[in-house]
Protein backbone atom coordinates (compact mmCIF):
# COMPACT_ATOMS: atom_id res chain seq x y z
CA UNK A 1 -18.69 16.80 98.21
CA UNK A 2 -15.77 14.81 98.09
CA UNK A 3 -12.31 16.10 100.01
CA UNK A 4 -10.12 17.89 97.26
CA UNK A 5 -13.56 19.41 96.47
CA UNK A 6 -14.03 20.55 99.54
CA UNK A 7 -10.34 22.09 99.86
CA UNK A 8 -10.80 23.93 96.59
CA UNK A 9 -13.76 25.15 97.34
CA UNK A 10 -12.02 27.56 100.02
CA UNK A 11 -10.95 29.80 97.45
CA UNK A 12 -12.68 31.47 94.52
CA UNK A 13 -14.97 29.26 92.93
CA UNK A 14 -13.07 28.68 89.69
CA UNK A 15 -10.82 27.30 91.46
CA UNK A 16 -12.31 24.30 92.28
CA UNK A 17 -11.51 20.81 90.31
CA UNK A 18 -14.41 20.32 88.54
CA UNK A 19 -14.88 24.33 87.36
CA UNK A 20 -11.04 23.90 86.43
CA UNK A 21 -12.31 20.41 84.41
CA UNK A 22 -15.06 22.76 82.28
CA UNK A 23 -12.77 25.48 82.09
CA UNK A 24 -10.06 22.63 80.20
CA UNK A 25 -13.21 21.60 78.38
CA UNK A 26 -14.63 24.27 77.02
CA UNK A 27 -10.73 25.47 76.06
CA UNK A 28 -10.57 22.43 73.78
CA UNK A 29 -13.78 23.03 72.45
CA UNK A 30 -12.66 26.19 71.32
CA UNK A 31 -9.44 25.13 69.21
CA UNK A 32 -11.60 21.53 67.91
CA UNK A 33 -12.01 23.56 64.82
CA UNK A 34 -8.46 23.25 63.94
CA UNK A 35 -8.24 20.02 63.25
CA UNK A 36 -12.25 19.22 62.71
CA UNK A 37 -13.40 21.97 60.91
CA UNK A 38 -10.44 21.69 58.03
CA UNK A 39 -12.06 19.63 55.79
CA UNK A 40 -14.82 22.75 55.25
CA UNK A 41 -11.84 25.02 53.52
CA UNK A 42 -10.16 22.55 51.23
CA UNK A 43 -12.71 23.31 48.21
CA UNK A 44 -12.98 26.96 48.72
CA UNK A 45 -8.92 27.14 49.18
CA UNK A 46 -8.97 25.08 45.53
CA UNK A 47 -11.12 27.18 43.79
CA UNK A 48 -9.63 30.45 44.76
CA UNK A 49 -5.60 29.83 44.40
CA UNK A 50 -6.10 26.85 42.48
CA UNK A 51 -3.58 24.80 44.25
CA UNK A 52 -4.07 21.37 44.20
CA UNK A 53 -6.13 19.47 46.82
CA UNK A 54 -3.30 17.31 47.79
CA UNK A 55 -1.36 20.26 48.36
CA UNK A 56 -3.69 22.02 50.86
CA UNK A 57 -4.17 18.83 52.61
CA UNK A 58 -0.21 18.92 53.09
CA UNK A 59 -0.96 21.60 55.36
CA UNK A 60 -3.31 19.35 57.59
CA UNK A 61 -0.59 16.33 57.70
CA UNK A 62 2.14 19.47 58.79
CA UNK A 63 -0.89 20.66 61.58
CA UNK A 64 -1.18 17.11 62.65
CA UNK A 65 2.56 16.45 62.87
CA UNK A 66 3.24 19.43 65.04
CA UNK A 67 0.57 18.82 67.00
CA UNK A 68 1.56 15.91 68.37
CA UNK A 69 4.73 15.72 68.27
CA UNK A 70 5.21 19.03 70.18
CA UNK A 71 2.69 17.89 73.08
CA UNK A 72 5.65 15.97 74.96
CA UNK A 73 7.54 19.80 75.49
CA UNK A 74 4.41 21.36 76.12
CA UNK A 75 3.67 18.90 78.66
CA UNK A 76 6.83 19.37 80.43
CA UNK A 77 6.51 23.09 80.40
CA UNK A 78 3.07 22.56 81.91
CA UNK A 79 4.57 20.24 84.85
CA UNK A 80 7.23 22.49 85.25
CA UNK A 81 5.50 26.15 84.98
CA UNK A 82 1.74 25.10 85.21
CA UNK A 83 -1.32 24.95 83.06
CA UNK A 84 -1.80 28.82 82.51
CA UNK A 85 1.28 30.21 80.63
CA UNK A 86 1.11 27.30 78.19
CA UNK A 87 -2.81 27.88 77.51
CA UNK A 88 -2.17 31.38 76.83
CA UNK A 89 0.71 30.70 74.30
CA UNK A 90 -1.29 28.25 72.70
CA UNK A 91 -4.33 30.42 72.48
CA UNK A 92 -2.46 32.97 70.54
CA UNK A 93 -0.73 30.66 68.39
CA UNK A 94 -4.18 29.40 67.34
CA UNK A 95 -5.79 32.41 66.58
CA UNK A 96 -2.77 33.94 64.79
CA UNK A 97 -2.99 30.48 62.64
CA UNK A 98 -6.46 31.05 61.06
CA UNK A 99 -5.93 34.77 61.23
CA UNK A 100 -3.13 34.27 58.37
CA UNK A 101 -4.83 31.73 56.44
CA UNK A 102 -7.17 34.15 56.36
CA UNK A 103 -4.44 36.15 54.31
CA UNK A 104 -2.21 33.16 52.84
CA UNK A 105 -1.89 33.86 49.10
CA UNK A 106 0.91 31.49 48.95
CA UNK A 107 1.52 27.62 49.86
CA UNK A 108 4.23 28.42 52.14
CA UNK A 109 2.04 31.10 54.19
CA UNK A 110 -0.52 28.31 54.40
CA UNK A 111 2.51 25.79 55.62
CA UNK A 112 3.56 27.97 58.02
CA UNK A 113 0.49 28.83 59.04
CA UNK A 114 -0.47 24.80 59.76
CA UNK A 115 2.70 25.19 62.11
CA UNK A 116 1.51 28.11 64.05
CA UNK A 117 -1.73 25.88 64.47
CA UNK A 118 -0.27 22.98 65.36
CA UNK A 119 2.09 24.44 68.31
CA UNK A 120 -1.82 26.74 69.59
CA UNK A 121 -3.95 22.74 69.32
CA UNK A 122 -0.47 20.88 70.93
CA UNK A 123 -0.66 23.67 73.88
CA UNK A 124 -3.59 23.48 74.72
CA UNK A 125 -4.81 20.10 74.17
CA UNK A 126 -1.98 18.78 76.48
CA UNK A 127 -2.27 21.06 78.77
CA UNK A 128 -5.91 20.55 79.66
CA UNK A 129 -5.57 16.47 79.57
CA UNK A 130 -2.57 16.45 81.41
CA UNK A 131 -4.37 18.95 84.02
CA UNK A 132 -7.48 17.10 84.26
CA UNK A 133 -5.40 13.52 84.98
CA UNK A 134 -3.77 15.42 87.97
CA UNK A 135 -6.91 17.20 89.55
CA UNK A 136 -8.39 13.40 89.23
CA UNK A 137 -6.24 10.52 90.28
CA UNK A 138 -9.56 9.06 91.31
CA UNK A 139 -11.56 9.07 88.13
CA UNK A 140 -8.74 9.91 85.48
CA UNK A 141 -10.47 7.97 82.43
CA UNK A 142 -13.96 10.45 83.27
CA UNK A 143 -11.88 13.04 83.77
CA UNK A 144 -9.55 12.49 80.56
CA UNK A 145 -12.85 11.62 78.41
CA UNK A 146 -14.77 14.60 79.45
CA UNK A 147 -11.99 16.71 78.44
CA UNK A 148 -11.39 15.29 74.71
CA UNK A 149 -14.65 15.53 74.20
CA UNK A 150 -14.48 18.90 74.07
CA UNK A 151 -12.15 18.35 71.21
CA UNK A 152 -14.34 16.20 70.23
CA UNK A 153 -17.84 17.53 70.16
CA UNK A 154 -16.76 21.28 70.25
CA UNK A 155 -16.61 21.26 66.31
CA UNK A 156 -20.05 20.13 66.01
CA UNK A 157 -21.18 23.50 67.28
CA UNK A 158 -19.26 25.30 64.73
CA UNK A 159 -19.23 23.12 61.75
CA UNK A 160 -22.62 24.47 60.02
CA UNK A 161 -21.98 28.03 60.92
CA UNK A 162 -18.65 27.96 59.70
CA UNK A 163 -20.12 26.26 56.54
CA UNK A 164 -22.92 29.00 56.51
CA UNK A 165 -20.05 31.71 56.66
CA UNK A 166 -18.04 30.20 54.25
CA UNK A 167 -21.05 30.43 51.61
CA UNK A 168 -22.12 33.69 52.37
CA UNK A 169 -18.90 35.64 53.55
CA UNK A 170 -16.08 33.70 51.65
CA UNK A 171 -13.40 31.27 53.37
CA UNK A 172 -10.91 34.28 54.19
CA UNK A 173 -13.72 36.13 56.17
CA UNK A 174 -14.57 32.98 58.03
CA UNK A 175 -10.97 32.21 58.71
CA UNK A 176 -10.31 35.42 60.51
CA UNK A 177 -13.49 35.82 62.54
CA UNK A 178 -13.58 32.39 63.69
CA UNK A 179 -9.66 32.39 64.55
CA UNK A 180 -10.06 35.51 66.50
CA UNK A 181 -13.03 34.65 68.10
CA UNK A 182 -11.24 31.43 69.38
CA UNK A 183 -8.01 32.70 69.97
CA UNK A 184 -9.33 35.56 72.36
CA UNK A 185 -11.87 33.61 74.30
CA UNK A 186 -8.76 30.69 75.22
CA UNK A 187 -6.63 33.44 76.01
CA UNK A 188 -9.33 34.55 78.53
CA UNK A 189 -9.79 31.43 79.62
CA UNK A 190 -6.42 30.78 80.62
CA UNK A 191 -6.52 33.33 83.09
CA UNK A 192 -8.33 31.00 85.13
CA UNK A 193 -6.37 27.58 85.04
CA UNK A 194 -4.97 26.77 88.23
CA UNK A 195 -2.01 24.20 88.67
CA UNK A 196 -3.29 21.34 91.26
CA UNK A 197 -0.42 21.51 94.08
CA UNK A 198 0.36 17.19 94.69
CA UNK A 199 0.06 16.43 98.07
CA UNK A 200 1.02 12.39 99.35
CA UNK A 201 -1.75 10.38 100.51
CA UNK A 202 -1.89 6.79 100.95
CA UNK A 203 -3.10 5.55 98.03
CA UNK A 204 -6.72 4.49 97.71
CA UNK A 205 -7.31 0.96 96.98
CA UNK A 206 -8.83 -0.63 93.94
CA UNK A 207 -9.65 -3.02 91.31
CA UNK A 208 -7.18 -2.33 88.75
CA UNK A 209 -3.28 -2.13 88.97
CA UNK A 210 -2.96 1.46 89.46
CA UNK A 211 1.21 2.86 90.02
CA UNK A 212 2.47 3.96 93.52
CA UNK A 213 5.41 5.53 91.72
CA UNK A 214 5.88 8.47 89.46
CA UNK A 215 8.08 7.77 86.21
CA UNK A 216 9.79 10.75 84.33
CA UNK A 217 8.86 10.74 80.47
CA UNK A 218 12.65 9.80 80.13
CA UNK A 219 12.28 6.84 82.58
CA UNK A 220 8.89 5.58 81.03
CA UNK A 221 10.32 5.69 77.36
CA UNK A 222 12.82 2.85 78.39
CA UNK A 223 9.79 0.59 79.33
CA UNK A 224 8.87 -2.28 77.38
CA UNK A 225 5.14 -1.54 78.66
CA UNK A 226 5.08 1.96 77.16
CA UNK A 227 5.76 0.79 73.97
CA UNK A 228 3.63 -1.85 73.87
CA UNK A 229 0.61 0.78 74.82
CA UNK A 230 2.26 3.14 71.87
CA UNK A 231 2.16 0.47 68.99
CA UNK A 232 -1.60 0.31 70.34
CA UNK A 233 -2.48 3.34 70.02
CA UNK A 234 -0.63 4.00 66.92
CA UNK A 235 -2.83 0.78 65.64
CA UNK A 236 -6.01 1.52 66.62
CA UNK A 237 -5.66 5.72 65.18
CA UNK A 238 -4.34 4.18 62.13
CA UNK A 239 -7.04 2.24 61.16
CA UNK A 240 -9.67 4.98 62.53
CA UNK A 241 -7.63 7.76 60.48
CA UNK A 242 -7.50 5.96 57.49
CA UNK A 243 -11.48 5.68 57.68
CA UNK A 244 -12.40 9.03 58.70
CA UNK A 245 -10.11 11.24 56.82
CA UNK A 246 -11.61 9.48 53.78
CA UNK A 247 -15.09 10.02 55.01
CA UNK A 248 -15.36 13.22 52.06
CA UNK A 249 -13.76 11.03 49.72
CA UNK A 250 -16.02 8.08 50.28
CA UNK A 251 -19.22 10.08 50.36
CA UNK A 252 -18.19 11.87 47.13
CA UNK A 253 -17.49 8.58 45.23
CA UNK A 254 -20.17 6.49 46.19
CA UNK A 255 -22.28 9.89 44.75
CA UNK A 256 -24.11 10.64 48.57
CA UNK A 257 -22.23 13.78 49.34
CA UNK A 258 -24.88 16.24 48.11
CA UNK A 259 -28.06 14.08 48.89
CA UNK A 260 -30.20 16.29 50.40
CA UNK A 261 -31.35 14.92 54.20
CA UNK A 262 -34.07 16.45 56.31
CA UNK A 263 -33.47 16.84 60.63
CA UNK A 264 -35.79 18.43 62.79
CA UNK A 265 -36.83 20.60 60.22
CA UNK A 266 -33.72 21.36 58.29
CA UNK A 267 -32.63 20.29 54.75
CA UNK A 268 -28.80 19.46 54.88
CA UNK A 269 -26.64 18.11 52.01
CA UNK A 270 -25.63 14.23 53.63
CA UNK A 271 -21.93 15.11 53.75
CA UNK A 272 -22.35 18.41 56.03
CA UNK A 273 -25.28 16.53 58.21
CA UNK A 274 -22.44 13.34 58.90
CA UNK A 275 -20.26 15.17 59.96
CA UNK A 276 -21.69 16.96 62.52
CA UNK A 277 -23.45 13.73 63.63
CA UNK A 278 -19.79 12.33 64.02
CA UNK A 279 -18.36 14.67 65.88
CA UNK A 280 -21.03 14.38 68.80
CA UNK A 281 -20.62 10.70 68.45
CA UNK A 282 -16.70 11.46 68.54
CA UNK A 283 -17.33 13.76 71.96
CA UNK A 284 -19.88 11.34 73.35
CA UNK A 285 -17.47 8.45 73.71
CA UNK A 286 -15.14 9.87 75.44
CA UNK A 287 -15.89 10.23 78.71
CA UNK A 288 -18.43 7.77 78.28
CA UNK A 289 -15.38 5.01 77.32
CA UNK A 290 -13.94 6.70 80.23
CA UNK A 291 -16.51 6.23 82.61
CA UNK A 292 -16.51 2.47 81.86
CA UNK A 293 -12.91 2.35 81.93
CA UNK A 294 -12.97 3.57 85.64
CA UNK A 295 -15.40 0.82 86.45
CA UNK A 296 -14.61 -2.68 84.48
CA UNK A 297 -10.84 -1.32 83.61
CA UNK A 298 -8.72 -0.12 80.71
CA UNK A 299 -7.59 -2.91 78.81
CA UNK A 300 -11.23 -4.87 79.08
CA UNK A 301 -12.63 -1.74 77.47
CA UNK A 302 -10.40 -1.14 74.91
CA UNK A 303 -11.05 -5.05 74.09
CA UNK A 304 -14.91 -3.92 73.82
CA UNK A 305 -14.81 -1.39 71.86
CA UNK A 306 -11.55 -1.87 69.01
CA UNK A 307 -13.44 -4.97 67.91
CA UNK A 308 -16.46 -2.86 67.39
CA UNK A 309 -14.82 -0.45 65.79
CA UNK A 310 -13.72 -3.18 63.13
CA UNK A 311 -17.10 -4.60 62.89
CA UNK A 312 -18.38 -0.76 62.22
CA UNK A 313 -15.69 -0.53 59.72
CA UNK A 314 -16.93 -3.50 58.34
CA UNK A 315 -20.58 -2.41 58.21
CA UNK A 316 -19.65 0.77 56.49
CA UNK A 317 -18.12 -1.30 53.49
CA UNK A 318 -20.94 -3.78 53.22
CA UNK A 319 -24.29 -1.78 53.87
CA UNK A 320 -22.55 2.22 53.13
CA UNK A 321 -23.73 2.83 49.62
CA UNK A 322 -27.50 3.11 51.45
CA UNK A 323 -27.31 7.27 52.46
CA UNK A 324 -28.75 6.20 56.16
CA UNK A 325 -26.74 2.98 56.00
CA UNK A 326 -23.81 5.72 55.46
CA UNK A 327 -24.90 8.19 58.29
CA UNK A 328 -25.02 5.50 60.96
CA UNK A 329 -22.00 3.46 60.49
CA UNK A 330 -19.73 6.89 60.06
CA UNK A 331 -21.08 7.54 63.30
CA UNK A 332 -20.42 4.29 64.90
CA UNK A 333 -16.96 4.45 63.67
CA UNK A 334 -16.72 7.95 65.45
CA UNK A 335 -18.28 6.22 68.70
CA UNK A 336 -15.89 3.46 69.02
CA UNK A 337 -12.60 5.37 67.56
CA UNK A 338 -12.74 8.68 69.96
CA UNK A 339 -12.20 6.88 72.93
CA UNK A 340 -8.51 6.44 72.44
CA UNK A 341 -8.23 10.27 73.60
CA UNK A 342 -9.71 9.31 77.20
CA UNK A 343 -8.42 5.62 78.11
CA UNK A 344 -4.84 5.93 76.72
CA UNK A 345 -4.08 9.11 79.06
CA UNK A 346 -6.32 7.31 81.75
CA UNK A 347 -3.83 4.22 81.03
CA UNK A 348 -0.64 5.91 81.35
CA UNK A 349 -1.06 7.98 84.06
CA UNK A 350 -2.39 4.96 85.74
CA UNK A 351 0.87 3.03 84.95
CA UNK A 352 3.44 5.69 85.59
CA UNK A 353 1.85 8.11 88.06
CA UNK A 354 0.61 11.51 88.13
CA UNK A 355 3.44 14.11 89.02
CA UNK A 356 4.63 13.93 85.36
CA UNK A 357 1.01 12.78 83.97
CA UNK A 358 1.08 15.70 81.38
CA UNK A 359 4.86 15.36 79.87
CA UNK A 360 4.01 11.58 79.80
CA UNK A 361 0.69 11.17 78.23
CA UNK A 362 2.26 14.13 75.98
CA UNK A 363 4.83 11.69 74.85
CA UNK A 364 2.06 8.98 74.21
CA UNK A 365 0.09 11.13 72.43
CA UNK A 366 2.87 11.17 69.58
CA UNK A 367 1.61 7.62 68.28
CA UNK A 368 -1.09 10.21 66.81
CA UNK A 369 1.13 11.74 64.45
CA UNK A 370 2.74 8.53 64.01
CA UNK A 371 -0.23 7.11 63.20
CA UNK A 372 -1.04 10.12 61.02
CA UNK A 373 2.02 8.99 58.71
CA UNK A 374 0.19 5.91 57.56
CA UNK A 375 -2.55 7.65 56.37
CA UNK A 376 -1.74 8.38 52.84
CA UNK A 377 -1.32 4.29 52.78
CA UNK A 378 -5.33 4.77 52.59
CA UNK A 379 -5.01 6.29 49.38
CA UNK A 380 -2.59 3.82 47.97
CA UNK A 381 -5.12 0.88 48.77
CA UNK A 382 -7.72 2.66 47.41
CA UNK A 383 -6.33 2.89 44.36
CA UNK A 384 -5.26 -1.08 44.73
CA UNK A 385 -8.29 -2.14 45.35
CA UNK A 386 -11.12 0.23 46.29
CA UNK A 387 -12.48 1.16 49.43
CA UNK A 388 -13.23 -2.35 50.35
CA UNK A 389 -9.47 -2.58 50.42
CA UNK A 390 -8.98 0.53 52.90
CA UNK A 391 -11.78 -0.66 55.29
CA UNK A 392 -11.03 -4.26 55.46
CA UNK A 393 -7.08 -3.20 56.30
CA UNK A 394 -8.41 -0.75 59.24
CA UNK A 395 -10.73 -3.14 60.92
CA UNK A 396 -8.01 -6.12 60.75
CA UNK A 397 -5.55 -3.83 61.97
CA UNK A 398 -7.77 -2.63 64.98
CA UNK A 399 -9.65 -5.62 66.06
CA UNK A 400 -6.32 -7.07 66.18
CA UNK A 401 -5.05 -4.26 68.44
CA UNK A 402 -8.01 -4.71 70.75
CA UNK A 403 -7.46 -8.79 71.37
CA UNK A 404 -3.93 -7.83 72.30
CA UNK A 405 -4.92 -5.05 74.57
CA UNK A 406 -7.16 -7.73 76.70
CA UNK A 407 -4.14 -10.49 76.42
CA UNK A 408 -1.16 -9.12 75.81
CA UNK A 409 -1.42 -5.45 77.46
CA UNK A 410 -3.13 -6.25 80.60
CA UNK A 411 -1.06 -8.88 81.63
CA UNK A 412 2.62 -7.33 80.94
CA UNK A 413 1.09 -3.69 82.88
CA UNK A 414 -0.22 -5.17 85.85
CA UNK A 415 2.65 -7.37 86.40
CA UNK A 416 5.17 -4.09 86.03
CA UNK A 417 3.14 -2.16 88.28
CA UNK A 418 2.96 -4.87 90.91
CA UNK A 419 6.50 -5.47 90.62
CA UNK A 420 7.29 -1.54 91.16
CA UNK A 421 4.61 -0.95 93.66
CA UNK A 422 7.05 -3.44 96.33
CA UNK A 423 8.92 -1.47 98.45
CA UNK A 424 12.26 -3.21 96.60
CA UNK A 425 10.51 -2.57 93.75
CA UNK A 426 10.44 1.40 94.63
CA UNK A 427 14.09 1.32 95.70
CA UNK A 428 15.25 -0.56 92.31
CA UNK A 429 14.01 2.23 90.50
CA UNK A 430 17.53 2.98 88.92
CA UNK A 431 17.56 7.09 88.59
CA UNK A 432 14.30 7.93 90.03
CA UNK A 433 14.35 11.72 92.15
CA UNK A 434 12.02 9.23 94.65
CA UNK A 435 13.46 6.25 94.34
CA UNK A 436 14.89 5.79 97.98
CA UNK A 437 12.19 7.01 100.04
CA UNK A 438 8.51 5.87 100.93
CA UNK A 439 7.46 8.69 98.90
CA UNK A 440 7.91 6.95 95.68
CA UNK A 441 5.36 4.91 96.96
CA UNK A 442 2.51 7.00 97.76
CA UNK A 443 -0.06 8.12 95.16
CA UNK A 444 -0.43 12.28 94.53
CA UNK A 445 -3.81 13.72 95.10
CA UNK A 446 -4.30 17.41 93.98
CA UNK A 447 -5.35 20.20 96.59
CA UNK A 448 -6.11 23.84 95.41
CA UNK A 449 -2.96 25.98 94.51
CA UNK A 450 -2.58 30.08 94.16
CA UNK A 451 -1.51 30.05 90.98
């Protein structure tokens, strides 16, 4: 048992770092069906109010936005008040968000509804990263990845009974239950979040440039490294957006959608059987990318696995019109995509420190919705020229942002850090709270708090 184990352990068990890691998963897992599980209302939504489908999607784009771009306040209320009062607002925001879609008989309801929903999934999805980079200075990509994956993978629990429910009990019954189901089982689980309390400690040596000094989000955002690691990320969840928010789309056009496939048993129509494959392969890479990331560092990973997530893009457009063909590259473009969610948190909080790790990878985490913005650009090459168009864009676009992540990235963040990790360097920090004492220069490790 390691030492901030062993110092949690003192109190009640929850309150150690790696209970307070599954409590932040299993809290994402719980509001994954959000975002994952939309796609399953869009038809019954269309056939009962007849709106159009680009008009319920709308909804989804105004989720997304608020979403992210909301994360960067969350995360300062979580540095500033902790992880459990956020959670808890968040928790009732996303329950109240399916509860009235459950009752929307309007567009507006529905909009307003998506912002509800998108303030719940911003709460607690930066909460529980930004916690688990603090409780784990020592392994933050594990600790980031294991937490989006419950983003991740939690949908693929939900996504044939909610599919099932749909079917037999009609979309507004499955709305409610589900969102009150959710919402009350976060709000419980927020009870038990604990803020980690930083304590100095000489910071622990490794392989990889790693920051002795903590940045505010304002102080970061005047970086040219930070932007550099945004216009990567916005890259690299452009071109995976673009792919798999067309995945329906794609399936339905290239006449696969209801093609009956048999699993252990089970008879599945291809679409509903994909998807759920995906999102495992969407939770599965996460800590899994972030694992690696810990050991051979970020930049050579993201190297790795952006070009295969062009070449899987790639794969899908020559070989997808074969139903397996289909089923296997949709999930290799799920396995190399995810990872963004672990290694970019991992990245930054490795770059700029960990007393303001959730405000800051908050702010990073906005190249999601700005990446979200250049989605509807799928459509527009579609209609250009085809899906070949769309896939051969997204896996230009991210094998490009993986050769500049190895040569371009790694280079420009490891000289910064080395440059602020000098004692001058410390002290030059113009405006920093630390800046003028040897502080600054110590890394934070996380002991238990009372909270």
């Amino acid at each position: 048992m390691d030492n901030i184990t062993q110092q949690s352990s003192a109190g009640m068990f929850w309150r150690n770092r790696w209970w307070q890691l599954v409590i932040g998963m299993v809290c994402m897992a719980l509001v994954a069906n959000l975002q994952y599980a939309w796609t399953l209302f869009v038809a019954p939504m269309h056939a009962r109010h007849h709106w159009s489908e680009a008009s319920i999607q709308l909804a989804f784009s105004i989720f997304i936005l608020t979403e992210t771009w909301l994360v960067p306040f969350e995360g300062w209320l979580v540095d500033r008040f902790g992880p459990r009062p956020v959670v808890a607002g968040g928790a009732i925001c996303a329950g109240l968000s399916w509860v009235l879609n459950s009752y929307a008989t309007t567009l507006g309801m529905l909009y307003f509804a998506a912002v509800i929903g998108g303030i719940g999934a911003g709460g607690v999805y930066g909460t529980c990263v930004g916690n688990a980079l603090k409780w784990f200075p020592d392994r933050r990509g594990l600790a980031a990845g294991l937490t989006a994956a419950g983003f991740g993978a939690g949908a693929a629990l939900t996504v044939i009974p909610i599919a099932n429910m749909i079917n037999s009990r009609g979309f507004e019954h499955t709305f409610f239950f589900f969102g009150i189901v959710q919402g009350v089982s976060i709000l419980l689980l927020a009870l038990l979040l604990v803020r980690p309390v930083l304590r100095q400690q000489a910071a622990r040596k490794t392989k990889f440039a790693v920051s002795k000094v903590d940045f505010t989000s304002r102080q970061m955002i005047r970086t040219p490294v930070f932007w550099v690691m945004y216009a990567s990320f916005v890259a690299v969840a452009a071109g995976g957006l673009m792919a798999t928010a067309q995945i329906g789309p794609i399936a339905k056009d290239w006449g696969l959608a209801r093609i009956p496939m048999s699993v252990f048993g089970a008879t599945l129509p291809l679409l509903t059987l994909t998807l759920s494959i995906d999102n495992i392969f969407n939770g599965l890479t996460r800590p899994l990318c972030g694992f690696i990331s810990d050991k051979i560092g970020r930049e050579n990973t993201m190297f790795v696995i952006f070009i295969g997530e062009g070449l899987a893009l790639l794969g899908m457009m020559q070989f997808g019109t074969n139903p397996y063909a289909f089923m296997v590259f949709a999930a290799l473009i799920f396995l190399f995509w995810g990872e963004i969610f672990s290694i970019f948190p991992a990245t930054c909080a490795d770059t700029f420190g960990s007393k303001y790790a959730a405000a800051n990878a908050g702010t990073l985490y906005t190249a999601k919705g700005t990446a979200s913005l250049l989605v509807p650009i799928a459509s527009v090459l579609a209609a250009t020229g085809g899906w070949n168009l769309v896939f051969i864009v997204s896996a230009v676009i991210t094998i490009a942002a993986g050769i500049s992540a190895k040569f371009i990235l790694e280079p420009m963040r490891t000289r910064w850090i080395d440059s602020h990790n000098e004692p001058q360097g410390a002290l030059a920090v113009a405006g920093h709270p630390h800046g003028t004492g040897s502080a600054s220069r110590m890394s934070h490790w996380p002991e238990q708090s009372g909270e």
